[in-house]
PDB file of N, CA and C in Angstrom:
ATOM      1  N   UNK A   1      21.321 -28.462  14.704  1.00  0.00           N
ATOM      2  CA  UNK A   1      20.172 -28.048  13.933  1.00  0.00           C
ATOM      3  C   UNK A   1      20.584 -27.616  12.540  1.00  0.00           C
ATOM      4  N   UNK A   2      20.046 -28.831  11.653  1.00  0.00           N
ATOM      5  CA  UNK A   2      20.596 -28.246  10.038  1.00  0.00           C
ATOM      6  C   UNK A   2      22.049 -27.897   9.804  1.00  0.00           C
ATOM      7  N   UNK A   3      22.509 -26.755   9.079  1.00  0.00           N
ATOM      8  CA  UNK A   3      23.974 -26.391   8.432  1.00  0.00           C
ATOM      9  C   UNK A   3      24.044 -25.168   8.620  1.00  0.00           C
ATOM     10  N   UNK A   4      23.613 -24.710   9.490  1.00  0.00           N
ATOM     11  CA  UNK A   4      23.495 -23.206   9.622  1.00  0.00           C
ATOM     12  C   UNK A   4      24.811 -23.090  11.267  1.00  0.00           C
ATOM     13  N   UNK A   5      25.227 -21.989  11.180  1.00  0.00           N
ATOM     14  CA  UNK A   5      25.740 -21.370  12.131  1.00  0.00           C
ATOM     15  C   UNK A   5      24.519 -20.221  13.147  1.00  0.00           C
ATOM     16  N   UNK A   6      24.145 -20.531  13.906  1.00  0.00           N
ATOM     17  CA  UNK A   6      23.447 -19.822  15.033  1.00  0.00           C
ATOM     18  C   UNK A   6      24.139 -18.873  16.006  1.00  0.00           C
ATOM     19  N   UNK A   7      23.743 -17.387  16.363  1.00  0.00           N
ATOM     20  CA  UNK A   7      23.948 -16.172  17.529  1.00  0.00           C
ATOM     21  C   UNK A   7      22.943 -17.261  18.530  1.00  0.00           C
ATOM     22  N   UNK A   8      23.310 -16.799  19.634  1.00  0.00           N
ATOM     23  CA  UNK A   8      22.288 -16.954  20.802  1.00  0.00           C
ATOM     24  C   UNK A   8      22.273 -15.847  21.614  1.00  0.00           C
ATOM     25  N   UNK A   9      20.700 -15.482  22.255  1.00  0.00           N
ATOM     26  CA  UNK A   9      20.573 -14.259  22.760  1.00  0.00           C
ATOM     27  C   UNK A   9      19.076 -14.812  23.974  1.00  0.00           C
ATOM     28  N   UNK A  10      19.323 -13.449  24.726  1.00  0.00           N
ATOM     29  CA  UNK A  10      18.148 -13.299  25.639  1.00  0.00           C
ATOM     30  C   UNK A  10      17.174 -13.050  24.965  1.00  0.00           C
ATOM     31  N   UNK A  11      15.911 -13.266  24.875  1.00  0.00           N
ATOM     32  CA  UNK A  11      14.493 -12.336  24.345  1.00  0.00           C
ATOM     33  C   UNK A  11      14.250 -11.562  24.533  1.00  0.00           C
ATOM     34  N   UNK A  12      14.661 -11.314  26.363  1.00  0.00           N
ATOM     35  CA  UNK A  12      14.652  -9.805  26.932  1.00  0.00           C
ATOM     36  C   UNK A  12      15.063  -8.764  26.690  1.00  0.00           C
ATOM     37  N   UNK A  13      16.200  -8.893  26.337  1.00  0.00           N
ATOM     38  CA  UNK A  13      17.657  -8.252  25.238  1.00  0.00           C
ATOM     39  C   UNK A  13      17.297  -7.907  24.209  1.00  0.00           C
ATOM     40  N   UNK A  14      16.979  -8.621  23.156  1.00  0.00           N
ATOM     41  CA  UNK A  14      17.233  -8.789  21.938  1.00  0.00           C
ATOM     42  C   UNK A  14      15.802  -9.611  21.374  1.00  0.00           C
ATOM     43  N   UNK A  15      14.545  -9.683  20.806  1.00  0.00           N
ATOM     44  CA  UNK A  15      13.307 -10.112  20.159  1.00  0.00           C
ATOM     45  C   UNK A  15      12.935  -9.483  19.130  1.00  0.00           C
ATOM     46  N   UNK A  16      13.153 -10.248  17.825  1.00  0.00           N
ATOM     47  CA  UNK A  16      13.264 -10.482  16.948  1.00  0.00           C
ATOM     48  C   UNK A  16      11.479 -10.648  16.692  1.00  0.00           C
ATOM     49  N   UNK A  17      11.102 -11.502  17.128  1.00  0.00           N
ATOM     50  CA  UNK A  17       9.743 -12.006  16.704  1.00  0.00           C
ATOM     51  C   UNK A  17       8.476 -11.229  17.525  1.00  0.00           C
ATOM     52  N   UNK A  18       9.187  -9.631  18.025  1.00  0.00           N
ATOM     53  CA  UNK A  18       7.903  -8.817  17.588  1.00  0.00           C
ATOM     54  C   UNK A  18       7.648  -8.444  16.624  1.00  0.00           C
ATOM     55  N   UNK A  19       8.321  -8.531  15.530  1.00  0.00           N
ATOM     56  CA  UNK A  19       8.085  -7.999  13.896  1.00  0.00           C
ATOM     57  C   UNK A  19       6.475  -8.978  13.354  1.00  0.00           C
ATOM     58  N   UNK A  20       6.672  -9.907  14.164  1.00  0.00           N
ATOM     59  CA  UNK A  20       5.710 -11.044  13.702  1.00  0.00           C
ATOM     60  C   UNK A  20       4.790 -11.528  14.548  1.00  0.00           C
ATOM     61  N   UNK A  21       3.919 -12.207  14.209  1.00  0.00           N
ATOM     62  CA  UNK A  21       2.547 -12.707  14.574  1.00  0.00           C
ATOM     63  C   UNK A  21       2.832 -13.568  15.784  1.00  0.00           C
ATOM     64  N   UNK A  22       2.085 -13.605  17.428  1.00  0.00           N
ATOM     65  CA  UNK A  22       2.267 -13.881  18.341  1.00  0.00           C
ATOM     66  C   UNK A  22       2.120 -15.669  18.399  1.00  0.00           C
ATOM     67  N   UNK A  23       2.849 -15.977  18.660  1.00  0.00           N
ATOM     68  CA  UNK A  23       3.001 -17.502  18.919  1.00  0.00           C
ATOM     69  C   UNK A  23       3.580 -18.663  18.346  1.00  0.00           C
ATOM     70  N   UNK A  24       4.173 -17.450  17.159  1.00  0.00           N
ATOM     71  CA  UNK A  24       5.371 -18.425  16.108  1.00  0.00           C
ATOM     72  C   UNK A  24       6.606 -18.679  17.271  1.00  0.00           C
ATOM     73  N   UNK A  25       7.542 -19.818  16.761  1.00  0.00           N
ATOM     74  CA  UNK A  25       8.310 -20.452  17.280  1.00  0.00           C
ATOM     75  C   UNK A  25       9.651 -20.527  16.160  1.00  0.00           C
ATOM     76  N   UNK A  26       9.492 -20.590  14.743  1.00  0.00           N
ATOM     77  CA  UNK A  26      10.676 -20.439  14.042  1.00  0.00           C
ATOM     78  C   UNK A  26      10.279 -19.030  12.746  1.00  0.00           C
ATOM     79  N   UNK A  27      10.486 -18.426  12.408  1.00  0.00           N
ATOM     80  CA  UNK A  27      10.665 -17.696  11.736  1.00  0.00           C
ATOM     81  C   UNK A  27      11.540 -17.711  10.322  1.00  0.00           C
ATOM     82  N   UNK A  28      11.746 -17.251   9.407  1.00  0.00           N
ATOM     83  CA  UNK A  28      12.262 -17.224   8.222  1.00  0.00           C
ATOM     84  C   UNK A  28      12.044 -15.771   8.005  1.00  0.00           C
ATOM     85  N   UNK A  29      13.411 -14.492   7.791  1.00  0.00           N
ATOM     86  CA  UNK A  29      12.555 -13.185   7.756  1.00  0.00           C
ATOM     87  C   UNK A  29      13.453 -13.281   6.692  1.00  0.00           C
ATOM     88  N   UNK A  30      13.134 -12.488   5.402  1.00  0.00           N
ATOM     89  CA  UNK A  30      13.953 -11.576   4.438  1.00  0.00           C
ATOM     90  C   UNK A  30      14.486 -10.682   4.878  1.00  0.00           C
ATOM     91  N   UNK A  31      15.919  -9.955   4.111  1.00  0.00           N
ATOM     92  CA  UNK A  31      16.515  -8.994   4.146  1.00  0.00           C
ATOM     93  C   UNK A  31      16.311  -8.452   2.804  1.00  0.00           C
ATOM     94  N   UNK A  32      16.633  -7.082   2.789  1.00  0.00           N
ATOM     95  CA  UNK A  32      16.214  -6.295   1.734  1.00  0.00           C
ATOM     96  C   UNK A  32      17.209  -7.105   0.332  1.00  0.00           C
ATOM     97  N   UNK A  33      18.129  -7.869   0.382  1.00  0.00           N
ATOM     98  CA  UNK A  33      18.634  -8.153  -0.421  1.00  0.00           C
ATOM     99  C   UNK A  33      18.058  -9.910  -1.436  1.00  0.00           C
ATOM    100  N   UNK A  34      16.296 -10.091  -0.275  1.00  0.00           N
ATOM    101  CA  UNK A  34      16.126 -11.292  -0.677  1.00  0.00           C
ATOM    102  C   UNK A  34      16.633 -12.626   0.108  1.00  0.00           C
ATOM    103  N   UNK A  35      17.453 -11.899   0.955  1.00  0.00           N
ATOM    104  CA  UNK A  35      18.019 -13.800   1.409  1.00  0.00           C
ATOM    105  C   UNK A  35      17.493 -13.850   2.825  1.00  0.00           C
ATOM    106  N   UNK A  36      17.668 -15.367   3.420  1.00  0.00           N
ATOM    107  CA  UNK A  36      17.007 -14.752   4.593  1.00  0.00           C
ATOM    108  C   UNK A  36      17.958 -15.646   6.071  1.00  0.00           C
ATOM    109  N   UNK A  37      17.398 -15.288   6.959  1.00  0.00           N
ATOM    110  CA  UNK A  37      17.757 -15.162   8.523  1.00  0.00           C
ATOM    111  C   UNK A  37      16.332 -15.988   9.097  1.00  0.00           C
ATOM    112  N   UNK A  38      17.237 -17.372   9.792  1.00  0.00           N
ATOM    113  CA  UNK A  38      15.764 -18.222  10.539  1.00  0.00           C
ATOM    114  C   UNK A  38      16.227 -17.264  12.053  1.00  0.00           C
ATOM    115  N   UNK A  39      14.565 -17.395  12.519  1.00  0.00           N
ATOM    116  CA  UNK A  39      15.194 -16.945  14.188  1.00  0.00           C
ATOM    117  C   UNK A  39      14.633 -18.327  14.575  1.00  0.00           C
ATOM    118  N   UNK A  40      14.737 -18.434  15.771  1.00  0.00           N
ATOM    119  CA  UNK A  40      14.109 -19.720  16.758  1.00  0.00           C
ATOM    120  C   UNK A  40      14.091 -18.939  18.287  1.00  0.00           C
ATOM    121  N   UNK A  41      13.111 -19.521  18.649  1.00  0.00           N
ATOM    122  CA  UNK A  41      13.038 -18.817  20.124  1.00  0.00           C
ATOM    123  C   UNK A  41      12.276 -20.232  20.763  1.00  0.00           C
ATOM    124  N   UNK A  42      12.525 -20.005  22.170  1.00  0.00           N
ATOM    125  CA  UNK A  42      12.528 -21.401  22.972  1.00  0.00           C
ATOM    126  C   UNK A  42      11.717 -20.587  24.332  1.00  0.00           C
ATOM    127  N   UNK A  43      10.640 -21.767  24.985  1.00  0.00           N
ATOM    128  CA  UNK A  43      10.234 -21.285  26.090  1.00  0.00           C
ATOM    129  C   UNK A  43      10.757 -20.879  27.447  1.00  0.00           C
ATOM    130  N   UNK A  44      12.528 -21.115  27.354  1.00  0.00           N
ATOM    131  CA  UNK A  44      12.949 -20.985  28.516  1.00  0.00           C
ATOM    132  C   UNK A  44      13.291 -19.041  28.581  1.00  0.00           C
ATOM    133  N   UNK A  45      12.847 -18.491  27.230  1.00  0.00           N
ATOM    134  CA  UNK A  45      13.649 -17.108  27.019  1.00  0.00           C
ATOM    135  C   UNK A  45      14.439 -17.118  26.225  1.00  0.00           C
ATOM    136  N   UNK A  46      15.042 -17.960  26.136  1.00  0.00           N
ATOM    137  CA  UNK A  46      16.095 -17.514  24.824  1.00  0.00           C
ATOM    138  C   UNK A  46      15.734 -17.870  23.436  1.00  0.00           C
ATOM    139  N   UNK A  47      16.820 -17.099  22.489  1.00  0.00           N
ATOM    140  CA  UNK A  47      16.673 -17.490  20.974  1.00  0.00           C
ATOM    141  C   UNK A  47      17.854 -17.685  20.585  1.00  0.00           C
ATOM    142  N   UNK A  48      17.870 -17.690  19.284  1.00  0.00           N
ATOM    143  CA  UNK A  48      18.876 -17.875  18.166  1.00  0.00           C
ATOM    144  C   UNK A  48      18.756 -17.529  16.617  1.00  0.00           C
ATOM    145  N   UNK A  49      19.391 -16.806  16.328  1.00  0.00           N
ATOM    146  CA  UNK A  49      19.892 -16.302  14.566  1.00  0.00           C
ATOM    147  C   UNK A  49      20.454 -16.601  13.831  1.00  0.00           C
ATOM    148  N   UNK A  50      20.151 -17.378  12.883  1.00  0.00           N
ATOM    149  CA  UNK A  50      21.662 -17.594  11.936  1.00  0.00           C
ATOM    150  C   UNK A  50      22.387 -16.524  11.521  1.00  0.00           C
ATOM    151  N   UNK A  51      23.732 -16.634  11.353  1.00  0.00           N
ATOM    152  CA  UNK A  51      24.467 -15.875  10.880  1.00  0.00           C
ATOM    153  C   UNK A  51      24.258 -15.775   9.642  1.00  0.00           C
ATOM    154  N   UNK A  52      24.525 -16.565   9.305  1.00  0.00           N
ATOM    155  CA  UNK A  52      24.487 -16.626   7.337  1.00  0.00           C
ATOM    156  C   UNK A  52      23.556 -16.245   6.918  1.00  0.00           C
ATOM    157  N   UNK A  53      23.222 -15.920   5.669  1.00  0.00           N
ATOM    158  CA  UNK A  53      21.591 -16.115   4.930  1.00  0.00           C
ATOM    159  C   UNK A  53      21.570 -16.678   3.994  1.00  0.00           C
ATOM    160  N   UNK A  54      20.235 -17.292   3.494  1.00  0.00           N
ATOM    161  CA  UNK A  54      20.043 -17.838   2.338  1.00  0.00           C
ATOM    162  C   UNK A  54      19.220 -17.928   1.618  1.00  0.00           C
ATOM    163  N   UNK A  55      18.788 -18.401   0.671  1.00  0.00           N
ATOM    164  CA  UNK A  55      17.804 -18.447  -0.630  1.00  0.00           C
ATOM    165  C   UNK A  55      16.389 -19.101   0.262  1.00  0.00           C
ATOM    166  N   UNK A  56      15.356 -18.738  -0.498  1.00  0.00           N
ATOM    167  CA  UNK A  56      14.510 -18.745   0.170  1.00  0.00           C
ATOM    168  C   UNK A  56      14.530 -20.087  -0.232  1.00  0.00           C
ATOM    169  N   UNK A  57      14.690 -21.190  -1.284  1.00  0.00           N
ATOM    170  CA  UNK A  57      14.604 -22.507  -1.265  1.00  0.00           C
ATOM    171  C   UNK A  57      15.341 -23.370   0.013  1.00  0.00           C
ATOM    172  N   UNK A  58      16.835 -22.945   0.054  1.00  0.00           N
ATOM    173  CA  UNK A  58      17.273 -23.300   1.166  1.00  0.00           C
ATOM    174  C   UNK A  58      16.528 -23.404   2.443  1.00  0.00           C
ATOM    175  N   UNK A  59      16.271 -22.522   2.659  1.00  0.00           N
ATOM    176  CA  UNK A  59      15.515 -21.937   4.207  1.00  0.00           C
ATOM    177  C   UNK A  59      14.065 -22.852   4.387  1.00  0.00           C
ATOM    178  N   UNK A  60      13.706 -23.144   3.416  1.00  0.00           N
ATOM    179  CA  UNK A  60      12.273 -24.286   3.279  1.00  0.00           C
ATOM    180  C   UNK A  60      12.756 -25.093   3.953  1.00  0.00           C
ATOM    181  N   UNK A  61      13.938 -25.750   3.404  1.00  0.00           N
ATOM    182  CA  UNK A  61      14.025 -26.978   3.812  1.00  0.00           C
ATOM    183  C   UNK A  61      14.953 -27.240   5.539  1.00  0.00           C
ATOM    184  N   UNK A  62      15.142 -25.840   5.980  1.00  0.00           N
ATOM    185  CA  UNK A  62      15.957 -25.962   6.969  1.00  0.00           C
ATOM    186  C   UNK A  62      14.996 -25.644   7.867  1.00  0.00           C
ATOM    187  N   UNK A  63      14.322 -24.617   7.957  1.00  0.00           N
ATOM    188  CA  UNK A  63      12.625 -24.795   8.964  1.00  0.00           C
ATOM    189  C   UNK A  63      12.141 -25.768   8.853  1.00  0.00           C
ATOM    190  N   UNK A  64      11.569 -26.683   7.525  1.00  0.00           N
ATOM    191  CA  UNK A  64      11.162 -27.559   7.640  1.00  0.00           C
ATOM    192  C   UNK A  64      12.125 -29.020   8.635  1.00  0.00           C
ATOM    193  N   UNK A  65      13.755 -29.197   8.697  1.00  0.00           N
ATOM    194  CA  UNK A  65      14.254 -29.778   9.531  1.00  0.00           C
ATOM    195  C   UNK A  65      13.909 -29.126  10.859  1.00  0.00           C
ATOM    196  N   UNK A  66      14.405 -27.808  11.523  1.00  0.00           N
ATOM    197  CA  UNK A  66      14.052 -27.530  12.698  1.00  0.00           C
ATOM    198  C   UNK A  66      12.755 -28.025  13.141  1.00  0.00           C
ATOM    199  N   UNK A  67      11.706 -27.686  12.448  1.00  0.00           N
ATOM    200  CA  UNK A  67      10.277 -28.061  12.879  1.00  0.00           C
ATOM    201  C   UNK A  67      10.313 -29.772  13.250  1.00  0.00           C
ATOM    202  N   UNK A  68      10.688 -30.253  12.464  1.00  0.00           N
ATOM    203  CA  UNK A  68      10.785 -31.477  13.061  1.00  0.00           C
ATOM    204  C   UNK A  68      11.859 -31.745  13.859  1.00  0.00           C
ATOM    205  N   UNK A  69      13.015 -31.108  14.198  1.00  0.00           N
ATOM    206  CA  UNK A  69      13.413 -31.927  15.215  1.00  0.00           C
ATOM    207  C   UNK A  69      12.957 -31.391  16.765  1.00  0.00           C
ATOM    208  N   UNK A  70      12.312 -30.163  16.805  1.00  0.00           N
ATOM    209  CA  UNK A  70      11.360 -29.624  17.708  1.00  0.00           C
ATOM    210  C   UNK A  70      10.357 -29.873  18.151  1.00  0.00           C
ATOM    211  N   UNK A  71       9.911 -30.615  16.991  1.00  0.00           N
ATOM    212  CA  UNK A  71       8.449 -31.009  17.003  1.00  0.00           C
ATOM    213  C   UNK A  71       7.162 -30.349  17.443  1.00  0.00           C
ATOM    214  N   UNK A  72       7.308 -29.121  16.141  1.00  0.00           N
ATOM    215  CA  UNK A  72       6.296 -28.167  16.239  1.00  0.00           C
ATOM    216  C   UNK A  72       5.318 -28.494  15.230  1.00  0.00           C
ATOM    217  N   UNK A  73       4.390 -27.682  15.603  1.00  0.00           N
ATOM    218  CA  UNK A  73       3.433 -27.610  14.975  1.00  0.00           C
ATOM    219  C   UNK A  73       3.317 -26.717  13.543  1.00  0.00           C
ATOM    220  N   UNK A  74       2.932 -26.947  12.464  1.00  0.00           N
ATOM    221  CA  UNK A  74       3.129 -25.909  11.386  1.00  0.00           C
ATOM    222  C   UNK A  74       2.292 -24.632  11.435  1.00  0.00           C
ATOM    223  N   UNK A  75       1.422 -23.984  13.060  1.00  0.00           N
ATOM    224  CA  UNK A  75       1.424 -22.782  13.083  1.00  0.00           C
ATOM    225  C   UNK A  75       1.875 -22.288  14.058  1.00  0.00           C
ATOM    226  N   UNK A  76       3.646 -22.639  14.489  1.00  0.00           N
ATOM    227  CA  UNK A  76       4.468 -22.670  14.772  1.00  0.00           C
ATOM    228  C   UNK A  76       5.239 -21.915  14.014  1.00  0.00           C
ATOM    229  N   UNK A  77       5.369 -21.594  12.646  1.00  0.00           N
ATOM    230  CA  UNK A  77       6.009 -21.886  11.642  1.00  0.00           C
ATOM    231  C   UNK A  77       5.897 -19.978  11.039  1.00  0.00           C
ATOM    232  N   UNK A  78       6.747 -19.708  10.756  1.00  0.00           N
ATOM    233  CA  UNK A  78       6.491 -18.019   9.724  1.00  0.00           C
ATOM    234  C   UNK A  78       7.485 -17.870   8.519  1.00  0.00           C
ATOM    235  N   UNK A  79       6.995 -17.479   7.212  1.00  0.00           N
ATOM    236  CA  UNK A  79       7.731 -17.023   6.422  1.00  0.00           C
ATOM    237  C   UNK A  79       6.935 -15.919   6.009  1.00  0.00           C
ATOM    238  N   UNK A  80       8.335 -14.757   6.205  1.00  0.00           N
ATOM    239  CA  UNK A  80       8.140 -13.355   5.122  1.00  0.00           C
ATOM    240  C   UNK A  80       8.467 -13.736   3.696  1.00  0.00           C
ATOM    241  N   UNK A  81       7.168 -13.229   3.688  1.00  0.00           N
ATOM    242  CA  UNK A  81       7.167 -13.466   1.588  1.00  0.00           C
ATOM    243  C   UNK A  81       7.079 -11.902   1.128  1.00  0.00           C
ATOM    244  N   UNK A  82       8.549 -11.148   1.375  1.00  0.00           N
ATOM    245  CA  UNK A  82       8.191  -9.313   0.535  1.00  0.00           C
ATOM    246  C   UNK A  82       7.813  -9.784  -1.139  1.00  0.00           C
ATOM    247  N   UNK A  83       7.216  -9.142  -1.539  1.00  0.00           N
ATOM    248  CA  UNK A  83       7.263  -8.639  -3.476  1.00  0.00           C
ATOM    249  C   UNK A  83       8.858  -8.769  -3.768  1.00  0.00           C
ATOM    250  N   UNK A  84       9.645  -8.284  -3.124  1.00  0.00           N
ATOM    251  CA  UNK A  84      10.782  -8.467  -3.317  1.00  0.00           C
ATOM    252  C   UNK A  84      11.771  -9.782  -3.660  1.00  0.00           C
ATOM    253  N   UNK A  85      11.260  -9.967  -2.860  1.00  0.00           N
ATOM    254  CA  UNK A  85      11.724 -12.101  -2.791  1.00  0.00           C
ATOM    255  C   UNK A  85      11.022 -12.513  -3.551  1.00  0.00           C
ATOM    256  N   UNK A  86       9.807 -12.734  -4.408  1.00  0.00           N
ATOM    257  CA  UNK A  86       8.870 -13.364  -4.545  1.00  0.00           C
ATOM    258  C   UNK A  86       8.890 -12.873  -6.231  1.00  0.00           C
ATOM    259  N   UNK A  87       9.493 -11.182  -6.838  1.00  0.00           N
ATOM    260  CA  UNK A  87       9.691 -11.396  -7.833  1.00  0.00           C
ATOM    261  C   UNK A  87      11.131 -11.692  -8.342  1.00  0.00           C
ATOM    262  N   UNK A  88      12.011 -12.217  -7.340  1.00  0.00           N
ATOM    263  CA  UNK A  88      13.242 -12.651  -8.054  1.00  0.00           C
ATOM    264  C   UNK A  88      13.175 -13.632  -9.399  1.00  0.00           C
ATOM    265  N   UNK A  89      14.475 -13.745 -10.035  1.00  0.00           N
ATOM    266  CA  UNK A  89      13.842 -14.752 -10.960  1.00  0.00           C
ATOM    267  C   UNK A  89      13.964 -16.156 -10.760  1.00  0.00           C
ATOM    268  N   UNK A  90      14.653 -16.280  -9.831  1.00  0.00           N
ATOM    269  CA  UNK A  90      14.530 -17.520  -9.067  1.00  0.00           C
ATOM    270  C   UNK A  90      13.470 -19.004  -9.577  1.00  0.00           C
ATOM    271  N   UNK A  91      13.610 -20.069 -10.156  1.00  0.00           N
ATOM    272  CA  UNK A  91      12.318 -20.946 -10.620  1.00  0.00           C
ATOM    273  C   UNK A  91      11.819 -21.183  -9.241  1.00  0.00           C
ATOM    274  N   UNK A  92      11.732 -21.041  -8.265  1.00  0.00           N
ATOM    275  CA  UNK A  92      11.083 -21.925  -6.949  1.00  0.00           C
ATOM    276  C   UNK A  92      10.601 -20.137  -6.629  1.00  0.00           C
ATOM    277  N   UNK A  93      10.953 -19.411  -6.566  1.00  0.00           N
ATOM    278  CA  UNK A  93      10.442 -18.024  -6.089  1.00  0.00           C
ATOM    279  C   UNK A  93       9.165 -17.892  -7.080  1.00  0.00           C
ATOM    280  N   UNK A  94       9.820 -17.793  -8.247  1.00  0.00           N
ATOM    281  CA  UNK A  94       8.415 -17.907  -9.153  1.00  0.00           C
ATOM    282  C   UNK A  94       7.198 -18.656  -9.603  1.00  0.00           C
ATOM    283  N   UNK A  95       7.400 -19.754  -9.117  1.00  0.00           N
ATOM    284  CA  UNK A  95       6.268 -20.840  -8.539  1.00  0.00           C
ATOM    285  C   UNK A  95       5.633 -20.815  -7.425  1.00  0.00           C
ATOM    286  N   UNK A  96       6.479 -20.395  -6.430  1.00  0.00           N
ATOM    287  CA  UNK A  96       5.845 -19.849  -5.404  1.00  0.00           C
ATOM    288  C   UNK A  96       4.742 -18.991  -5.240  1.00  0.00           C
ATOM    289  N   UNK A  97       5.280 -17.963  -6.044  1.00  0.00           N
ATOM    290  CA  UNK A  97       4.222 -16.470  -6.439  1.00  0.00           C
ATOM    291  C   UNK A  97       3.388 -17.267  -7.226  1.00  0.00           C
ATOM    292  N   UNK A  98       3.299 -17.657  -8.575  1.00  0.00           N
ATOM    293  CA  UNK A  98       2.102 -18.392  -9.005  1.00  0.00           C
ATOM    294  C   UNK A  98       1.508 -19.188  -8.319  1.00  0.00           C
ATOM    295  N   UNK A  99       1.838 -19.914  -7.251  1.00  0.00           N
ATOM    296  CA  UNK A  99       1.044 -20.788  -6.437  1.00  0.00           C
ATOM    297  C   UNK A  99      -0.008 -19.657  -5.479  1.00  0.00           C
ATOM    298  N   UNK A 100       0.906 -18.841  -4.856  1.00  0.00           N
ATOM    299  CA  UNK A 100       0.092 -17.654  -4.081  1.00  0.00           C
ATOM    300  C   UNK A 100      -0.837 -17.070  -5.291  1.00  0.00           C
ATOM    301  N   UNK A 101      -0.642 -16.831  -6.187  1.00  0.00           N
ATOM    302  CA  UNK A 101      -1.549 -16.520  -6.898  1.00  0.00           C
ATOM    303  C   UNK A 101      -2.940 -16.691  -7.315  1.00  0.00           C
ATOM    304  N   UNK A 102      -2.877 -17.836  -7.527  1.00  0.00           N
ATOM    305  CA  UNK A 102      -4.090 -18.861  -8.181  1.00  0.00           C
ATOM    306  C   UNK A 102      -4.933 -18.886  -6.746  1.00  0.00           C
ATOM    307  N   UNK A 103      -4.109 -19.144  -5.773  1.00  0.00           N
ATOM    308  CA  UNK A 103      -4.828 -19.245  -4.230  1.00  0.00           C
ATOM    309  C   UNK A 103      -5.379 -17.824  -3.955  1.00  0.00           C
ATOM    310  N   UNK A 104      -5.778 -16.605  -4.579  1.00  0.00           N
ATOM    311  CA  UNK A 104      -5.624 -15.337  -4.141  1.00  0.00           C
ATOM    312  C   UNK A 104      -4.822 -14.647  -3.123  1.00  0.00           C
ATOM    313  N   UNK A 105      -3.447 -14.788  -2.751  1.00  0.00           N
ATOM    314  CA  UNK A 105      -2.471 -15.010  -1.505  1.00  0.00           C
ATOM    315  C   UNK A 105      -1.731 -13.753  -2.075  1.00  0.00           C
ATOM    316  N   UNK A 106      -1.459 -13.499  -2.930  1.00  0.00           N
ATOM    317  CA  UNK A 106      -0.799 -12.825  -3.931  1.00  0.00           C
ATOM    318  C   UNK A 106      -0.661 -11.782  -4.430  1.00  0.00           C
ATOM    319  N   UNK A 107      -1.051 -10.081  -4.466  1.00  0.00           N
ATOM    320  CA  UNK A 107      -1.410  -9.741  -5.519  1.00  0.00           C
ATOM    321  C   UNK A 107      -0.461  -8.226  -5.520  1.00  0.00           C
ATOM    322  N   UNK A 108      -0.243  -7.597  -6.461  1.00  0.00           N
ATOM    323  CA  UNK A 108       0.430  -6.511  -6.538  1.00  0.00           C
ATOM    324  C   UNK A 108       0.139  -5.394  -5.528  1.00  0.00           C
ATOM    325  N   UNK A 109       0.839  -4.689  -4.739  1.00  0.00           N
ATOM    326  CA  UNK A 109       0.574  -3.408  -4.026  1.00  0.00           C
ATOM    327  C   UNK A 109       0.103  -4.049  -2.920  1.00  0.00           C
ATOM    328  N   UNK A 110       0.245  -5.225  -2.029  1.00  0.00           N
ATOM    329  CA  UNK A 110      -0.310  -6.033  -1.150  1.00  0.00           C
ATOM    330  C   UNK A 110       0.239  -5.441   0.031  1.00  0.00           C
ATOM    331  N   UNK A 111      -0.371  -5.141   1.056  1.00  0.00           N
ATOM    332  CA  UNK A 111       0.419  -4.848   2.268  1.00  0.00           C
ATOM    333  C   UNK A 111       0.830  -6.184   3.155  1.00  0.00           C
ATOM    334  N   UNK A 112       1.856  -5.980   4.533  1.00  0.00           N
ATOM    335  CA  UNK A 112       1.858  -6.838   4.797  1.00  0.00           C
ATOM    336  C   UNK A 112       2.921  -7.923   4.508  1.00  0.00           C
TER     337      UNK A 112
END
């Protein structure tokens, strides 16, 4: 799956994706430093973490591989977007936010 190095764990143990909305299947979370950590979780119970982290451009395109070789559905699918990530100066972070923007998705002091 992709270029990433993966943990594997129980759900029972270790669930990650109560932080998040019930029925996602891959995840993308930020760390306070901006970069991020895919989880994946599977119906048999188990999951998996990447070790590494990365730019939120990266991580697009590596959910977007998992999703397809899983063959999920895109509300399947989660990305944390903090203010944090979103005002880096990053050109794809900052298009991003203007895209959330214009869509009303966006806005300063946003919870959530």
């Amino acid at each position: 799956m992709s270029t990433a190095t993966f943990n594997t764990y129980d759900l029972k143990e270790h669930n990650p994706f109560e932080r998040f909305p019930a029925g996602k299947y891959v995840v993308a979370e930020a760390n306070a430093d901006g970069f991020y950590n895919i989880h994946v979780r599977f119906d048999h119970g188990g999951g998996m973490t990447t070790i590494e982290s990365f730019p939120l451009h990266k991580v697009v395109h590596m959910v977007s591989n998992i999703q397809d070789e899983l063959e999920l559905p895109a509300k399947a699918i989660w990305f944390d977007l903090p203010d944090h990530v979103l005002e880096q100066p990053s050109l794809f972070n900052r298009r991003l936010m203007a895209t959330l923007k214009r869509k009303g998705m966006y806005w300063k002091g946003r919870k959530g």
